[in-house]
PDB file of N, CA and C in Angstrom:
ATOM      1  N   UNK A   1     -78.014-129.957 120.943  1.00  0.00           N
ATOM      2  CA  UNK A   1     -76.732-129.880 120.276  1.00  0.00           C
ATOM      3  C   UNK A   1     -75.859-131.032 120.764  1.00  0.00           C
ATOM      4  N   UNK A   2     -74.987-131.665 119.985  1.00  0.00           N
ATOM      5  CA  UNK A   2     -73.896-132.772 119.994  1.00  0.00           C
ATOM      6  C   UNK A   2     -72.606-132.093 120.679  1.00  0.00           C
ATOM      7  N   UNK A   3     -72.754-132.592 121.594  1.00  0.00           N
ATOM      8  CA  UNK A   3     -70.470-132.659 122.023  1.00  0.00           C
ATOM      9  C   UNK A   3     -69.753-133.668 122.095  1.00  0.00           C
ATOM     10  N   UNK A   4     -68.814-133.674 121.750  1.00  0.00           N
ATOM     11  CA  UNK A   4     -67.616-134.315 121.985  1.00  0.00           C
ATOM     12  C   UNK A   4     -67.101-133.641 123.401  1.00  0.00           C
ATOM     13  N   UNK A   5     -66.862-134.835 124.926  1.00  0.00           N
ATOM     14  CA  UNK A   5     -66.460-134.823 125.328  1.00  0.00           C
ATOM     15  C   UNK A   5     -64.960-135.386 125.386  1.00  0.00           C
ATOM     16  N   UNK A   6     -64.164-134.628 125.060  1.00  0.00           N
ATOM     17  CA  UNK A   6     -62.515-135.420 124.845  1.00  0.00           C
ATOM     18  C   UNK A   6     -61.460-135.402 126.058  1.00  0.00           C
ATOM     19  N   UNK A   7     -61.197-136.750 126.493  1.00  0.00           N
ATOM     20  CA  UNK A   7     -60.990-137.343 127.720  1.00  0.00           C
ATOM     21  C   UNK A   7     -59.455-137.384 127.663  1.00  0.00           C
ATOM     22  N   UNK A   8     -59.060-136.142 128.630  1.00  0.00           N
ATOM     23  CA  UNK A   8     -57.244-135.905 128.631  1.00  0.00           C
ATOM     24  C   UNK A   8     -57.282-136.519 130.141  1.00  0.00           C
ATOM     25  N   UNK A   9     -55.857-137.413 130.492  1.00  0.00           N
ATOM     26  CA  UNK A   9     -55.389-137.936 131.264  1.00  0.00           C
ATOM     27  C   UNK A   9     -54.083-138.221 131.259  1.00  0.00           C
ATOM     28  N   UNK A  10     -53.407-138.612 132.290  1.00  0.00           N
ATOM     29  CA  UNK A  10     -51.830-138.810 132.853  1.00  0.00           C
ATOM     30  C   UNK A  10     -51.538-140.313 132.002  1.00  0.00           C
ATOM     31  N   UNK A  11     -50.755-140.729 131.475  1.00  0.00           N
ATOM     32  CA  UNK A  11     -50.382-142.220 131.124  1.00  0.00           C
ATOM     33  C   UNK A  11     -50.716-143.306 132.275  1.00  0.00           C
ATOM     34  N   UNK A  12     -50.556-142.866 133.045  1.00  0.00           N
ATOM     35  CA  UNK A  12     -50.887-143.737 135.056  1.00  0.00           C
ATOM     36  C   UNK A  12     -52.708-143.794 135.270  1.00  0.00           C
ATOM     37  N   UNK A  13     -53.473-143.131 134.010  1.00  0.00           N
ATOM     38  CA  UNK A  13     -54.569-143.683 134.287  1.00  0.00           C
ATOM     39  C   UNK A  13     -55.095-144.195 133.277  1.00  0.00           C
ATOM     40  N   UNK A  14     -54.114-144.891 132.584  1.00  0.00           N
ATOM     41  CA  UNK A  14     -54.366-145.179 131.063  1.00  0.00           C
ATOM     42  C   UNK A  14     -54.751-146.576 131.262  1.00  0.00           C
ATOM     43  N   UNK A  15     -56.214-146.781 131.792  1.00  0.00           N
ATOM     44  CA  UNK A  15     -57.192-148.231 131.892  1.00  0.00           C
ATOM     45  C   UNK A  15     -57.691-148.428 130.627  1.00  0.00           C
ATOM     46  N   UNK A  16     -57.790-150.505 130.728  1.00  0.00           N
ATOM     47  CA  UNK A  16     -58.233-150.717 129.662  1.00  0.00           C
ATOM     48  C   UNK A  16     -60.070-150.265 129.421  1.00  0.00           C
ATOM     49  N   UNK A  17     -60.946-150.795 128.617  1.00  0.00           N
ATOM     50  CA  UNK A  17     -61.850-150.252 128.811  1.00  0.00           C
ATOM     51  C   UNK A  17     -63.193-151.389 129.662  1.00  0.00           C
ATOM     52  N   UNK A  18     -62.446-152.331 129.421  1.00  0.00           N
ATOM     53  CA  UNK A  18     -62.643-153.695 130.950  1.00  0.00           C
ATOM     54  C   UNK A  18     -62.718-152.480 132.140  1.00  0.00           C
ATOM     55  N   UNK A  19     -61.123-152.581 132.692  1.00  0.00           N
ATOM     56  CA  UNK A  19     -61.122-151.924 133.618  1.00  0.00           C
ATOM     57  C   UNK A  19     -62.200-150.405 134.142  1.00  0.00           C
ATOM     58  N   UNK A  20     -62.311-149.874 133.278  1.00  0.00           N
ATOM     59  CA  UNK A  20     -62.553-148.107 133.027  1.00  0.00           C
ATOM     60  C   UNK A  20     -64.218-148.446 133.192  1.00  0.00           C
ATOM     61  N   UNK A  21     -64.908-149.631 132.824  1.00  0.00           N
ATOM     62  CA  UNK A  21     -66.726-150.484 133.087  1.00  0.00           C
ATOM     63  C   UNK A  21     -66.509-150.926 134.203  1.00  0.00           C
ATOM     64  N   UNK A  22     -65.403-151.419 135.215  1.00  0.00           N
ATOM     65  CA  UNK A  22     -65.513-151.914 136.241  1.00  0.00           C
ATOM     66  C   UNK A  22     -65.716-151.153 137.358  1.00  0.00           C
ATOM     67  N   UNK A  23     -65.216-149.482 137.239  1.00  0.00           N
ATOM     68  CA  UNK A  23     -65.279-148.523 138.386  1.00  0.00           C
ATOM     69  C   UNK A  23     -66.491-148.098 138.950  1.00  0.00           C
ATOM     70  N   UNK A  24     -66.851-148.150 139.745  1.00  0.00           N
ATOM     71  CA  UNK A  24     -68.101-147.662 140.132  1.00  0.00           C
ATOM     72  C   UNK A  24     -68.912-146.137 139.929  1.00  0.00           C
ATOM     73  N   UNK A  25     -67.466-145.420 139.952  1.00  0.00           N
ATOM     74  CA  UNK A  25     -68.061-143.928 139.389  1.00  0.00           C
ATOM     75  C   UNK A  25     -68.277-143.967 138.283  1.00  0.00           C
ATOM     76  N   UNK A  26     -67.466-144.346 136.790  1.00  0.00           N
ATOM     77  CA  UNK A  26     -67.867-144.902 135.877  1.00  0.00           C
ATOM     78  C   UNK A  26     -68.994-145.370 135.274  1.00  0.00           C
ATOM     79  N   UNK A  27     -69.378-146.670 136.431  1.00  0.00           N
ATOM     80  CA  UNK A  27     -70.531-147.281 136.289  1.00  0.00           C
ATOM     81  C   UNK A  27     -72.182-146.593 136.506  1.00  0.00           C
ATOM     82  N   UNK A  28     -71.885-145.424 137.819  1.00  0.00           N
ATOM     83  CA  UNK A  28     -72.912-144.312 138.252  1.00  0.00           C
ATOM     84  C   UNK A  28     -73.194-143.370 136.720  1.00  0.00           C
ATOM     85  N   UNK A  29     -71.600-142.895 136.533  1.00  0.00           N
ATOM     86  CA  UNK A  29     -71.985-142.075 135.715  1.00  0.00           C
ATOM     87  C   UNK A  29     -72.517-142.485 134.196  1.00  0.00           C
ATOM     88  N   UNK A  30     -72.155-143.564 133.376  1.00  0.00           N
ATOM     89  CA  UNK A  30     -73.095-144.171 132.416  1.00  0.00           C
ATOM     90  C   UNK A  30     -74.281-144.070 132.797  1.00  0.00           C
ATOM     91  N   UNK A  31     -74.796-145.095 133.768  1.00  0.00           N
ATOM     92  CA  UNK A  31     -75.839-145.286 134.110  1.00  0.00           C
ATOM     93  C   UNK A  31     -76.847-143.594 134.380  1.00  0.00           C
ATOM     94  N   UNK A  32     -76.155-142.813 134.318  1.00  0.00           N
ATOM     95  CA  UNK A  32     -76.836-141.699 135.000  1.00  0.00           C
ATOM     96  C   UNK A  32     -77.382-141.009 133.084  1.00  0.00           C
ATOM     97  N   UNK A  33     -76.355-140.990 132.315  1.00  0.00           N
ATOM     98  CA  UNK A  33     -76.368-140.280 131.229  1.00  0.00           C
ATOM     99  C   UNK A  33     -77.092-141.363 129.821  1.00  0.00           C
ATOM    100  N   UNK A  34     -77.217-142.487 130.301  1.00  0.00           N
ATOM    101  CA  UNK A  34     -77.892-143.171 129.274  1.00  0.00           C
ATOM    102  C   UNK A  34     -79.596-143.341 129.778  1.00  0.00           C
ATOM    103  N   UNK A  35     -79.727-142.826 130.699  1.00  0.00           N
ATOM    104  CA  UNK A  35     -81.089-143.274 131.190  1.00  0.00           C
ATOM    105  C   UNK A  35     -81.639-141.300 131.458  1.00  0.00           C
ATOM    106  N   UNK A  36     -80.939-140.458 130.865  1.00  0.00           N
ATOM    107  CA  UNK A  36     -81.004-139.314 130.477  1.00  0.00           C
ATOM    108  C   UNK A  36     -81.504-139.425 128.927  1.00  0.00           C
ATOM    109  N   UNK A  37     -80.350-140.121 128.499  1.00  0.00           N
ATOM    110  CA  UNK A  37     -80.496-139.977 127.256  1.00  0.00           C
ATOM    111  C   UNK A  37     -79.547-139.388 126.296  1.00  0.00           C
ATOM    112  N   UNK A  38     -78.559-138.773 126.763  1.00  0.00           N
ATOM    113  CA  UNK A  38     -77.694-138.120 126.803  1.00  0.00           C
ATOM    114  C   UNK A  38     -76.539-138.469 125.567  1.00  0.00           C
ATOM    115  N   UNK A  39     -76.141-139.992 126.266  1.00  0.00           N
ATOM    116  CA  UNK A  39     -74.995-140.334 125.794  1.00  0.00           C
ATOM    117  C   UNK A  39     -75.475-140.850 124.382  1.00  0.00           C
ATOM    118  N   UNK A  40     -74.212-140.410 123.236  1.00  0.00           N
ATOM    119  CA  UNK A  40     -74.697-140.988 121.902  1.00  0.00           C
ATOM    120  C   UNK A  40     -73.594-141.702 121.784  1.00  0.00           C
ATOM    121  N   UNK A  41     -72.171-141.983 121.996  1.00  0.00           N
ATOM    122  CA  UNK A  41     -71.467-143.112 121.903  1.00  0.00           C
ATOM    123  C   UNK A  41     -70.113-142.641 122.582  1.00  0.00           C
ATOM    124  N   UNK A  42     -69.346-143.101 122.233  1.00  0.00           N
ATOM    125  CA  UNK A  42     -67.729-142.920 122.865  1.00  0.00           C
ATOM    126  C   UNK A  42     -66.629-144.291 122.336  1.00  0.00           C
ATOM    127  N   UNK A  43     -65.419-143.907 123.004  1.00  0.00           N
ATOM    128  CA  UNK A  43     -64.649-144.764 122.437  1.00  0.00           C
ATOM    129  C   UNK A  43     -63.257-144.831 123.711  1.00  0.00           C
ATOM    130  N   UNK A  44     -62.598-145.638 124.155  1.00  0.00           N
ATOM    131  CA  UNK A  44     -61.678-145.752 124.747  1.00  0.00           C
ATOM    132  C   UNK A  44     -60.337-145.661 123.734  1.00  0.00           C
ATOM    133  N   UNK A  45     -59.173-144.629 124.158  1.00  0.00           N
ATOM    134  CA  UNK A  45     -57.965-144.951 122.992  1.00  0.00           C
ATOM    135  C   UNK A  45     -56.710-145.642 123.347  1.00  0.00           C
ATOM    136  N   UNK A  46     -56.283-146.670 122.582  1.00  0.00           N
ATOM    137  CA  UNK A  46     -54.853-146.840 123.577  1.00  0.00           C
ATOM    138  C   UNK A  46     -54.444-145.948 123.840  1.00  0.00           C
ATOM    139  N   UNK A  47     -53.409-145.900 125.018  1.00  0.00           N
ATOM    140  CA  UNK A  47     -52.034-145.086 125.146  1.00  0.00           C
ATOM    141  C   UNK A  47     -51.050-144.870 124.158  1.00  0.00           C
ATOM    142  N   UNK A  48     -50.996-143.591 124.040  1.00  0.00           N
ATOM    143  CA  UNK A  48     -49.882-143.222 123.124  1.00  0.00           C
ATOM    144  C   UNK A  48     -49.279-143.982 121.864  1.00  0.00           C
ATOM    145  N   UNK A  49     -50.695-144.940 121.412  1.00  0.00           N
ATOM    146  CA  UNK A  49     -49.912-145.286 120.677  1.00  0.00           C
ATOM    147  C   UNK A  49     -50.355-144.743 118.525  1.00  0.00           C
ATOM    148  N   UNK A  50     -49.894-143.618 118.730  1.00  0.00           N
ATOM    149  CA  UNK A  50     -50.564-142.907 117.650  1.00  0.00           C
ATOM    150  C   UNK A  50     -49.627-142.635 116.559  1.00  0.00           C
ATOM    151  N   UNK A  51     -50.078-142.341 115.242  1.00  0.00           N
ATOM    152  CA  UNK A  51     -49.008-142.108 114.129  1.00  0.00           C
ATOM    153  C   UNK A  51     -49.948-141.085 113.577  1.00  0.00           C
ATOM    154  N   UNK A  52     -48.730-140.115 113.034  1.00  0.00           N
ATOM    155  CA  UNK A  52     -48.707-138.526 112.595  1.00  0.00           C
ATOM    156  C   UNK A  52     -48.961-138.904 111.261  1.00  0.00           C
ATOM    157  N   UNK A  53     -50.024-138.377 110.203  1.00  0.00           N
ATOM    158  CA  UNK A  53     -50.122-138.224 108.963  1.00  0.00           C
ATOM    159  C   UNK A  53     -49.987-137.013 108.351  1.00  0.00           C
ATOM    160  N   UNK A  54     -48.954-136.476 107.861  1.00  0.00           N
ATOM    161  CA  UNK A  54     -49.217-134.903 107.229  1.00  0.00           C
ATOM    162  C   UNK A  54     -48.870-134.911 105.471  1.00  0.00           C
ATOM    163  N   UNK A  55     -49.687-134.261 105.014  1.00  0.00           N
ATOM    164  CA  UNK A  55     -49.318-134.232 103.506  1.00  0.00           C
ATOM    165  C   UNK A  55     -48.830-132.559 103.251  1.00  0.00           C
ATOM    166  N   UNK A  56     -47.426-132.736 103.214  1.00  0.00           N
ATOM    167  CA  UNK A  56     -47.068-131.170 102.303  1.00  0.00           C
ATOM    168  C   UNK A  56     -46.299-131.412 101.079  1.00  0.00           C
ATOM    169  N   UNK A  57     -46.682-130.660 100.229  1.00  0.00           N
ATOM    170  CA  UNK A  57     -46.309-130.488  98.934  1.00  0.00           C
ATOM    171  C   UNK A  57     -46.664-131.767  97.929  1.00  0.00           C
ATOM    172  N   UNK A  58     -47.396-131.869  98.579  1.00  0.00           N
ATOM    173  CA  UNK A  58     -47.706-134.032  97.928  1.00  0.00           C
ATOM    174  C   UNK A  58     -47.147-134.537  97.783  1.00  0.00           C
ATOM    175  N   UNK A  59     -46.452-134.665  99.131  1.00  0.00           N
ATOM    176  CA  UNK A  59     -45.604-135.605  99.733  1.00  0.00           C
ATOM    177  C   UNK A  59     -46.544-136.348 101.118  1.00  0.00           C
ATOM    178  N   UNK A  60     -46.314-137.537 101.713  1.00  0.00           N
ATOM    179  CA  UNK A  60     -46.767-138.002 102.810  1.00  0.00           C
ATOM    180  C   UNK A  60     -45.856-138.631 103.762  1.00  0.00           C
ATOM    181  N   UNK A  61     -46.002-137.461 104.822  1.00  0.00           N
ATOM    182  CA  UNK A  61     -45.645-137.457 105.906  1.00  0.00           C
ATOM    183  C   UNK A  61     -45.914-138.635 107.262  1.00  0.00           C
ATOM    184  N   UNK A  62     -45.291-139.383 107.167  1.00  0.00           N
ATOM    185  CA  UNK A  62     -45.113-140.173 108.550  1.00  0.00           C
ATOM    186  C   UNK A  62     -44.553-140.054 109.482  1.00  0.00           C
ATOM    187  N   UNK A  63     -44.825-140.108 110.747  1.00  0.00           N
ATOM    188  CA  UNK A  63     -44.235-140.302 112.313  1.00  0.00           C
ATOM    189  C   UNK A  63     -44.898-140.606 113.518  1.00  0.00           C
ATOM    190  N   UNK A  64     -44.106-141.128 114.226  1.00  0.00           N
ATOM    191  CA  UNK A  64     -44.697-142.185 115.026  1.00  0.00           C
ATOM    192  C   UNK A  64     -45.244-140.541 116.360  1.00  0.00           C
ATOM    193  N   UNK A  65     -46.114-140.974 116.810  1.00  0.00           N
ATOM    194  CA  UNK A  65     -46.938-139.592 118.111  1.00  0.00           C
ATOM    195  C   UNK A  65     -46.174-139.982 119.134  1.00  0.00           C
ATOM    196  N   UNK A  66     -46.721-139.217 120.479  1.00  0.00           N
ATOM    197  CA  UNK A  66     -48.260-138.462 120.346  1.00  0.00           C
ATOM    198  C   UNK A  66     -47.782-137.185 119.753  1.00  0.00           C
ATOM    199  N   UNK A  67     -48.916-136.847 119.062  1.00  0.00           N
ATOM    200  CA  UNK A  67     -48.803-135.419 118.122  1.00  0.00           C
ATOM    201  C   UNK A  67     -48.598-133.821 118.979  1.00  0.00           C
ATOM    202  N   UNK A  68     -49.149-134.096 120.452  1.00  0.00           N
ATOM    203  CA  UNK A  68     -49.309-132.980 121.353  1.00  0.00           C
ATOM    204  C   UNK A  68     -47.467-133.329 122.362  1.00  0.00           C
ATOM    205  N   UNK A  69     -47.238-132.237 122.642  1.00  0.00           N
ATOM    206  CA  UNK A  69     -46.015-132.065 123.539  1.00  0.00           C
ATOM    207  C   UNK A  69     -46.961-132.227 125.019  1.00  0.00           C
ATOM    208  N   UNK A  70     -47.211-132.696 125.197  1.00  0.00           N
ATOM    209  CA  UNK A  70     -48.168-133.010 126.958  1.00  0.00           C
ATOM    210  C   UNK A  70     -47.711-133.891 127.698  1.00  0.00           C
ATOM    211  N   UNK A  71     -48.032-134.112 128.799  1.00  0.00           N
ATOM    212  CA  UNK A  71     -47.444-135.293 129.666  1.00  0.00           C
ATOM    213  C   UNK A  71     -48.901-136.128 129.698  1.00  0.00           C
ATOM    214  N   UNK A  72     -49.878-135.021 129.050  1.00  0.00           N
ATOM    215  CA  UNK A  72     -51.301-135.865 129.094  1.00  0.00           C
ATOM    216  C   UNK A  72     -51.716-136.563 127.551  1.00  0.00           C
ATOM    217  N   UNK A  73     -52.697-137.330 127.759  1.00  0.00           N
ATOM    218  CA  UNK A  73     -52.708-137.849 126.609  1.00  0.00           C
ATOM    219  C   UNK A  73     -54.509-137.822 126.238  1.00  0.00           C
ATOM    220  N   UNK A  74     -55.062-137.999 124.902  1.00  0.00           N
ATOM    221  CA  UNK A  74     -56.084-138.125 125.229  1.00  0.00           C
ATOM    222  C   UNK A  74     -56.473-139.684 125.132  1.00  0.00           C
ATOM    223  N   UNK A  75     -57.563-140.233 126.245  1.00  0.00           N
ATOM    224  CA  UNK A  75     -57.869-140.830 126.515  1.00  0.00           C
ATOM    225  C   UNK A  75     -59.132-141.843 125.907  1.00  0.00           C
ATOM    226  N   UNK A  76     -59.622-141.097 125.534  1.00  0.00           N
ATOM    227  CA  UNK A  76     -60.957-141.793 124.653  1.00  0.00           C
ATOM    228  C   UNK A  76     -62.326-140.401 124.270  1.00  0.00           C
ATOM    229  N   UNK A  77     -62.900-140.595 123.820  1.00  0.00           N
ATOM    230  CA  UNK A  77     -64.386-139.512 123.663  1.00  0.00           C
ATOM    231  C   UNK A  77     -65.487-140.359 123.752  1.00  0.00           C
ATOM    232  N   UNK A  78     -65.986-139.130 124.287  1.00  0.00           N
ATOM    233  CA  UNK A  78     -67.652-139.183 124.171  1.00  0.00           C
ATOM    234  C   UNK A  78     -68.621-138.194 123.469  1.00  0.00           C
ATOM    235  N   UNK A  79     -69.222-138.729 122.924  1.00  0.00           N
ATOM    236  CA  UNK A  79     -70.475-138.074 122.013  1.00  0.00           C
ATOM    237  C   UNK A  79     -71.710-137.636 122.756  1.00  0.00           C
ATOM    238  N   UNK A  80     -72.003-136.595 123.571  1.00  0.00           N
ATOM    239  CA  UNK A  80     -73.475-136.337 124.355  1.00  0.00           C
ATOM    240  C   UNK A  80     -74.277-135.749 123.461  1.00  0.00           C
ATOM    241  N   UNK A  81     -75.925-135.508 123.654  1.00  0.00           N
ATOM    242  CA  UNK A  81     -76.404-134.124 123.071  1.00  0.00           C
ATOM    243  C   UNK A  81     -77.393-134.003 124.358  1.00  0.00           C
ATOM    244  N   UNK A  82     -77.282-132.208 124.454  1.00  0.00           N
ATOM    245  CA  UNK A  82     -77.452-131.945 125.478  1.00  0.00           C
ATOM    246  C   UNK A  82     -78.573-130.428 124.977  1.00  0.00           C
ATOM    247  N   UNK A  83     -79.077-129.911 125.490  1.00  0.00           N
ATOM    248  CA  UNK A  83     -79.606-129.308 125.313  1.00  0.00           C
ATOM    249  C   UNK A  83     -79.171-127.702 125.386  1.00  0.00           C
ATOM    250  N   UNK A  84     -78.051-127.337 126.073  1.00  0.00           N
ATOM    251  CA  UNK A  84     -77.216-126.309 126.388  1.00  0.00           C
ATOM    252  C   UNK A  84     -76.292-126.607 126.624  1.00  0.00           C
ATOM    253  N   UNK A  85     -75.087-125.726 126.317  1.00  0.00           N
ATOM    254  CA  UNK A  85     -73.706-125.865 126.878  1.00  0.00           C
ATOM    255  C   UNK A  85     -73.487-126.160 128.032  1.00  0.00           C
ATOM    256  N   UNK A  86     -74.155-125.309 129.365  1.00  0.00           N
ATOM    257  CA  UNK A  86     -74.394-125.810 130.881  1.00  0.00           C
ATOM    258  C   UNK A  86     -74.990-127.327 130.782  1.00  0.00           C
ATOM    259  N   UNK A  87     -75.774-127.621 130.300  1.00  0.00           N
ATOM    260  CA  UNK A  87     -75.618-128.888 130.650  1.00  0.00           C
ATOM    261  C   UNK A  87     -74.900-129.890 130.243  1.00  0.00           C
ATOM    262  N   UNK A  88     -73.766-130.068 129.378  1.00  0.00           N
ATOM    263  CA  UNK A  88     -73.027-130.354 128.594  1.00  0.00           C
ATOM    264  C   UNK A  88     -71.609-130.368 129.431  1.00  0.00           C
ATOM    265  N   UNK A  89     -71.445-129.529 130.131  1.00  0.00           N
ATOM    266  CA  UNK A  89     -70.417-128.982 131.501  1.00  0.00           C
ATOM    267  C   UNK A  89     -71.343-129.778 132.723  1.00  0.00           C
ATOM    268  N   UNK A  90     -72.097-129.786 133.067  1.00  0.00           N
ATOM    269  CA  UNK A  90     -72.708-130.861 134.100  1.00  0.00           C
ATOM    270  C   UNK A  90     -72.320-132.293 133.973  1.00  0.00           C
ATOM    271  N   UNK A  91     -72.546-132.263 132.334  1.00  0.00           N
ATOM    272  CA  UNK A  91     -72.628-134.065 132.554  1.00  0.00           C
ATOM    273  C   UNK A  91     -70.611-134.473 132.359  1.00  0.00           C
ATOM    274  N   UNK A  92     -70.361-133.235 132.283  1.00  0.00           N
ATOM    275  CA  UNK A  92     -68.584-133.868 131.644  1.00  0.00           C
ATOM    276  C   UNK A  92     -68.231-133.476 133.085  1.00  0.00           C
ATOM    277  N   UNK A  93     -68.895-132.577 134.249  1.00  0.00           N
ATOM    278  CA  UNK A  93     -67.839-132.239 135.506  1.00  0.00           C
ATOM    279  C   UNK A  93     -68.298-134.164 136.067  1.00  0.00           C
ATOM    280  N   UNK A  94     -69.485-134.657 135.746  1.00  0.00           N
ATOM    281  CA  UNK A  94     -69.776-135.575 136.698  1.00  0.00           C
ATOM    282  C   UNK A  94     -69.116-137.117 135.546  1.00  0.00           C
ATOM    283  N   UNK A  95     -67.710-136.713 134.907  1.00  0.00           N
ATOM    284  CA  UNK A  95     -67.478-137.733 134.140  1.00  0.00           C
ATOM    285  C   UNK A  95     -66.447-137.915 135.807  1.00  0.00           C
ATOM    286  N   UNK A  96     -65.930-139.412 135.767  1.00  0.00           N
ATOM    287  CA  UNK A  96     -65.189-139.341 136.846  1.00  0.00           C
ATOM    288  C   UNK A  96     -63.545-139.676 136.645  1.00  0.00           C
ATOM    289  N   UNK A  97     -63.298-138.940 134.831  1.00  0.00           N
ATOM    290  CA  UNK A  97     -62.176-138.990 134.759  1.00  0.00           C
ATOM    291  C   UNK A  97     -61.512-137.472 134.827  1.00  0.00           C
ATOM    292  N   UNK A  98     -62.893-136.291 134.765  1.00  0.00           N
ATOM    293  CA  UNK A  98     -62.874-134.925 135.339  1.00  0.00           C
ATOM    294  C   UNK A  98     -61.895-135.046 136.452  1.00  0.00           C
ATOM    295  N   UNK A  99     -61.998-135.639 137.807  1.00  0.00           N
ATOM    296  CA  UNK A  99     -61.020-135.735 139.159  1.00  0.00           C
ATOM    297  C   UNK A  99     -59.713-136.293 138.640  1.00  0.00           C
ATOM    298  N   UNK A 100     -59.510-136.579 137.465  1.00  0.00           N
ATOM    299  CA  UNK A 100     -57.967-137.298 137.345  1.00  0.00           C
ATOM    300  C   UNK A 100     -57.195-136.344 136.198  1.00  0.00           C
ATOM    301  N   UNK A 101     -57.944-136.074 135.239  1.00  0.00           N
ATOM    302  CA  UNK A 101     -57.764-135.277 134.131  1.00  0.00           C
ATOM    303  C   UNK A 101     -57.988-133.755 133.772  1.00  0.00           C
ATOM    304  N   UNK A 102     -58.406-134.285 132.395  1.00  0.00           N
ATOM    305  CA  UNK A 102     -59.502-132.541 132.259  1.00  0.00           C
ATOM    306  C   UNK A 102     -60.596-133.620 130.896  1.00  0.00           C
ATOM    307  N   UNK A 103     -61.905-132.571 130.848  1.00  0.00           N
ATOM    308  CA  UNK A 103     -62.609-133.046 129.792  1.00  0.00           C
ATOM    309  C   UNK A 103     -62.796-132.085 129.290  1.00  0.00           C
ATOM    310  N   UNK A 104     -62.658-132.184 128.056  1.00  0.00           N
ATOM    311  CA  UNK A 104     -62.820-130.594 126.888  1.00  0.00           C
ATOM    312  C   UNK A 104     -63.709-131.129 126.811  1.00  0.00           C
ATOM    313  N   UNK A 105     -64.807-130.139 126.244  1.00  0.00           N
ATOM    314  CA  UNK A 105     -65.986-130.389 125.885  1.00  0.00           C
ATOM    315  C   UNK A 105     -65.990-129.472 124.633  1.00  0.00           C
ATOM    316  N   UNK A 106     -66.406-130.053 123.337  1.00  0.00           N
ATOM    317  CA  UNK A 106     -66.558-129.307 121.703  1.00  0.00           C
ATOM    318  C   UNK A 106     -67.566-129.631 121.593  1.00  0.00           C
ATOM    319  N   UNK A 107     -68.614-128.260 120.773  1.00  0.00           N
ATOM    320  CA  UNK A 107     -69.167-128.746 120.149  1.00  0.00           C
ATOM    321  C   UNK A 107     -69.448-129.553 118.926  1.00  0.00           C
ATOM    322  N   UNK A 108     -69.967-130.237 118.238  1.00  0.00           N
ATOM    323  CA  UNK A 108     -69.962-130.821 117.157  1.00  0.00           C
ATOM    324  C   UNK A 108     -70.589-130.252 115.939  1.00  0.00           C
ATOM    325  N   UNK A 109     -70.240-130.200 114.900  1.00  0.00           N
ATOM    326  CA  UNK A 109     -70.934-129.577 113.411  1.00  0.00           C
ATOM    327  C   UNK A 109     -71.762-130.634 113.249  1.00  0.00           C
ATOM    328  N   UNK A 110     -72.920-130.098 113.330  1.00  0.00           N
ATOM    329  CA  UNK A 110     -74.505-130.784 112.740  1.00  0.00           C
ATOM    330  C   UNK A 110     -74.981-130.118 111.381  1.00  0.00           C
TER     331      UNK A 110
END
């Protein structure tokens, strides 16, 4: 099965994605989940810099984000497939933005 690991963090750890390849836990933990097999892609997001689309009454809605009231933001995703939910929670406790953040982990509709 596919998850989306979705990467919540503080604005203060909002690295580019230069930076975020340069860390060594980072670097362990790729290296650990692509040679698994694991990882199917991901994406780094800017910071906060997001715009609200809503359509009511067919009308279109603009405004500038973030869409969540948080002090956290999300950070970027990752795409795993894993074979169980436990392992799916293994590979997101050993993400090493887990120690700074939180990582939701969803499943994905296949």
């Amino acid at each position: 099965m596919r998850y989306a690991l979705v990467i919540w963090h503080g604005e203060e750890h909002s690295l580019s994605p230069e930076e975020v390849d340069a860390l060594p836990e980072h670097q362990s933990w790729f290296a650990d989940v692509t040679s698994r097999g694991v990882f199917k892609g991901g994406e780094r997001l800017r910071p906060s810099v997001t715009t609200k689309v809503q359509v009511r009454g067919g009308e279109t809605l603009v405004s500038d984000g973030p869409y969540a009231e948080t002090k956290d933001l999300i950070g970027g995703i990752a795409v795993i497939e894993c074979a169980h939910l436990d392992e799916a929670i293994e590979v997101a406790a050993r993400h090493p933005f887990a120690k700074l953040g939180t990582i939701e982990v969803r499943p994905v509709w296949e």
